[in-house]
Protein backbone atom coordinates (compact mmCIF):
# COMPACT_ATOMS: atom_id res chain seq x y z
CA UNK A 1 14.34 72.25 23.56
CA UNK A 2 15.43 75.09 21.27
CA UNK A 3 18.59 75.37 22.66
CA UNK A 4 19.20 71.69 22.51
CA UNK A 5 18.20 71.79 18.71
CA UNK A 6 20.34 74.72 17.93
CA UNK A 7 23.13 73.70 19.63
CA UNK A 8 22.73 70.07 17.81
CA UNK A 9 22.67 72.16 14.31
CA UNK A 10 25.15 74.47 14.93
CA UNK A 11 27.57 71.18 15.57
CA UNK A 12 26.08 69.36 12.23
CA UNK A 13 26.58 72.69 10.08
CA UNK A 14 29.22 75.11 11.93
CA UNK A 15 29.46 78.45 10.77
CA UNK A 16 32.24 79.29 7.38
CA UNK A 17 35.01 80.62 9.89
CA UNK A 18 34.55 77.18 11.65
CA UNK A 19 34.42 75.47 9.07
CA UNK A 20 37.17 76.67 7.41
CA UNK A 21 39.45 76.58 10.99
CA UNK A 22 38.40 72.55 10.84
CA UNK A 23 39.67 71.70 7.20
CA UNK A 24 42.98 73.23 8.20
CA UNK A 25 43.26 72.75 11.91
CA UNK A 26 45.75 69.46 12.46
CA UNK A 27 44.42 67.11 14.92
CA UNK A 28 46.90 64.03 16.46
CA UNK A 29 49.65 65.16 14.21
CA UNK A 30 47.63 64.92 10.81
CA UNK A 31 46.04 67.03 8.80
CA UNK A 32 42.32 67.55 9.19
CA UNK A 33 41.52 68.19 5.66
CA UNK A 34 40.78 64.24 5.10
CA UNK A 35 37.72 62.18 5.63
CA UNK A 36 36.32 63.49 9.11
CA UNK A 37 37.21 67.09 8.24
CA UNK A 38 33.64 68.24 8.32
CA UNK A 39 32.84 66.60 11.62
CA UNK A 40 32.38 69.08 14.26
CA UNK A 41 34.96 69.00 17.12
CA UNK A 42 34.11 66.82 20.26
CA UNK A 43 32.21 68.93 22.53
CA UNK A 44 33.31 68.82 25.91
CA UNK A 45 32.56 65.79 28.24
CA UNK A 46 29.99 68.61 30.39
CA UNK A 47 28.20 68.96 27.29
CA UNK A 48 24.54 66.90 27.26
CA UNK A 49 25.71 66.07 23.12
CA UNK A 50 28.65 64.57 23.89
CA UNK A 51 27.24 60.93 24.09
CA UNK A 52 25.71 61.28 20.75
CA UNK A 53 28.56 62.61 18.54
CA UNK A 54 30.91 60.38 17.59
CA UNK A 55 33.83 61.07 15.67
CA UNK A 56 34.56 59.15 12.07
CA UNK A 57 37.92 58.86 10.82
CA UNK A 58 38.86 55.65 8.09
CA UNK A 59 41.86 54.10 8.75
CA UNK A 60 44.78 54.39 6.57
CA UNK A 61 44.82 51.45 3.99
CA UNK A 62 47.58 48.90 4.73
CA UNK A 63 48.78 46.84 1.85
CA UNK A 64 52.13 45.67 3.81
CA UNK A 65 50.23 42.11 4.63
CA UNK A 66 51.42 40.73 2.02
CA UNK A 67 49.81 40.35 -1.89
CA UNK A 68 46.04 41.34 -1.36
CA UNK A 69 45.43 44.51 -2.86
CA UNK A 70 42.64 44.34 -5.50
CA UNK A 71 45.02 45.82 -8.10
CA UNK A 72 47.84 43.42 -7.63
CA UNK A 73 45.32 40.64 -7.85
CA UNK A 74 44.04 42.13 -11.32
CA UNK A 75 48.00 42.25 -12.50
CA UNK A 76 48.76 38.95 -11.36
CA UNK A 77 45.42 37.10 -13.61
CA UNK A 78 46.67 39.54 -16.47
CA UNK A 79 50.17 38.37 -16.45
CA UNK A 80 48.74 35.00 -15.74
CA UNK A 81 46.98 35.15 -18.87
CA UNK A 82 49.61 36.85 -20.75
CA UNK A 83 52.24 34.17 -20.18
CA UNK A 84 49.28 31.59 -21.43
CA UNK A 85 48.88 33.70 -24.44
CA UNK A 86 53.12 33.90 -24.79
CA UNK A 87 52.68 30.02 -24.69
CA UNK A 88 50.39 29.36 -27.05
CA UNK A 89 52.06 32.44 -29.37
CA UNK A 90 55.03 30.21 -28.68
CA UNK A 91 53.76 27.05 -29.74
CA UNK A 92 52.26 28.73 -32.85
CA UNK A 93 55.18 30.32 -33.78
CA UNK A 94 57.14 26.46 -33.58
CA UNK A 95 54.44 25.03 -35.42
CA UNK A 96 54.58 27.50 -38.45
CA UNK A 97 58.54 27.91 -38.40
CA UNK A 98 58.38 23.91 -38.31
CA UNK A 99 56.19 24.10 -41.61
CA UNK A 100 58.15 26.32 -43.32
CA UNK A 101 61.33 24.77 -42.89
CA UNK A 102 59.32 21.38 -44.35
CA UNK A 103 57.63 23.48 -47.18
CA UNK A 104 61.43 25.00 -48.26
CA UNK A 105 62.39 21.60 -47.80
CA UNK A 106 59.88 20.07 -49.69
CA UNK A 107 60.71 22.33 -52.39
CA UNK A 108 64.22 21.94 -52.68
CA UNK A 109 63.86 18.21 -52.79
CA UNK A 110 61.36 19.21 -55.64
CA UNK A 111 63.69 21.60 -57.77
CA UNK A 112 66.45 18.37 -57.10
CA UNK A 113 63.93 15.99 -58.64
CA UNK A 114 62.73 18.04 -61.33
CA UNK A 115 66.55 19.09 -62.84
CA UNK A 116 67.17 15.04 -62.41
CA UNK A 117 64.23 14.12 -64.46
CA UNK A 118 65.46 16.80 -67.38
CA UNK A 119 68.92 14.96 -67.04
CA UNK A 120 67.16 11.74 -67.31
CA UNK A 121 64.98 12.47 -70.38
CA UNK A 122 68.48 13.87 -71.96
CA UNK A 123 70.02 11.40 -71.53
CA UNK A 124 67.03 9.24 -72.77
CA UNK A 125 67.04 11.44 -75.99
CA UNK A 126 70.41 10.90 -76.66
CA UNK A 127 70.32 6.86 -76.28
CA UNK A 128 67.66 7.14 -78.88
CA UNK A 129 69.08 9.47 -81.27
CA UNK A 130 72.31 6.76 -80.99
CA UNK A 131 70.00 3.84 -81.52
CA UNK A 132 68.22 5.46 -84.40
CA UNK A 133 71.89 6.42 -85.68
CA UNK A 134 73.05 2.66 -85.71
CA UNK A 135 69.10 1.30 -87.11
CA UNK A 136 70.17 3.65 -90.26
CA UNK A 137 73.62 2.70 -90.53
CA UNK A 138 72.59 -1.08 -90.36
CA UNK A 139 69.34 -0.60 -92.45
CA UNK A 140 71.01 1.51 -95.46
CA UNK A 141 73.00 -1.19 -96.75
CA UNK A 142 69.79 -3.80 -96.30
CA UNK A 143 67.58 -1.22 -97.86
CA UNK A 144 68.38 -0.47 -101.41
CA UNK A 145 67.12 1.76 -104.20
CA UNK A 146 65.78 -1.21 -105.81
CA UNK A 147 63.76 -2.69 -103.08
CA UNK A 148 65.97 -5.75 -102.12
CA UNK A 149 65.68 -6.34 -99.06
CA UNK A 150 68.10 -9.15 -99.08
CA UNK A 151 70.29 -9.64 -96.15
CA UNK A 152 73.46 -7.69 -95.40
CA UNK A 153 76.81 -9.66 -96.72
CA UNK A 154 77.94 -12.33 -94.57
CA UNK A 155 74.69 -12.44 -92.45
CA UNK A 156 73.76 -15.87 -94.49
């Protein structure tokens, strides 16, 4: 049995020179120094281990089956959500530019009103500056020093 168990450790944990010939040998064409680099080799078919050790290899990842990588699926829900958030950045944007334009037009229509009304009241001042001008030119000749306030010549 000590043979057996020596043999069985020597094939779990080969020597350094084996080792070392394993994580550098190439096996089928590839390089060794991947995942089942630290596997023993296969011992021969003769051998009463060979029905227990079983080589391990992964195979290679294959992303040509179309999109299903994990990391494509992460880009494509965080371009998802990036066009949502252009959108609504979009409609935002509309919204405020729409408010603006109303506010600047708001306040032109303001600055309009506001130099009318000052041409209005003006205006107003001057008709009342005229009418005051005629009430004295009518009322001087009515009004006297003396107090008369008889009636204007040929008003009778």
């Amino acid at each position: 049995m000590s043979d057996e168990q020596d043999a069985l450790k020597s094939q779990i944990n080969p020597p350094a020179d084996q080792q070392l010939a394993l994580d550098t040998e190439p096996h089928s064409g590839r390089d060794r120094s991947t995942s089942d680099a630290w596997f023993p080799p296969n011992p021969p078919p003769s051998s009463p281990h060979s029905a227990t050790v079983i080589p391990f290899s992964l195979p290679a990842p294959s992303f040509e089956e179309g999109d299903t990588s994990f990391s494509r699926s992460i880009d494509a829900i965080l371009a998802t959500q990036t066009e949502r958030e252009v959108v609504e950045e979009k409609k935002i944007a509309a919204a405020v530019s729409k408010r603006a334009s109303n506010v600047l037009k708001l306040t032109q229509e303001n600055k309009d009103l506001e130099r009318e009304l000052k041409e209005m009241a003006e205006r107003l001042e001057a008709i009342e500056r005229k009418s005051q001008e005629l009430k004295t030119r009518q009322g001087s000749p009515t009004t006297s020093k003396t107090g008369d306030t008889s009636p204007p010549p040929g008003e009778s």
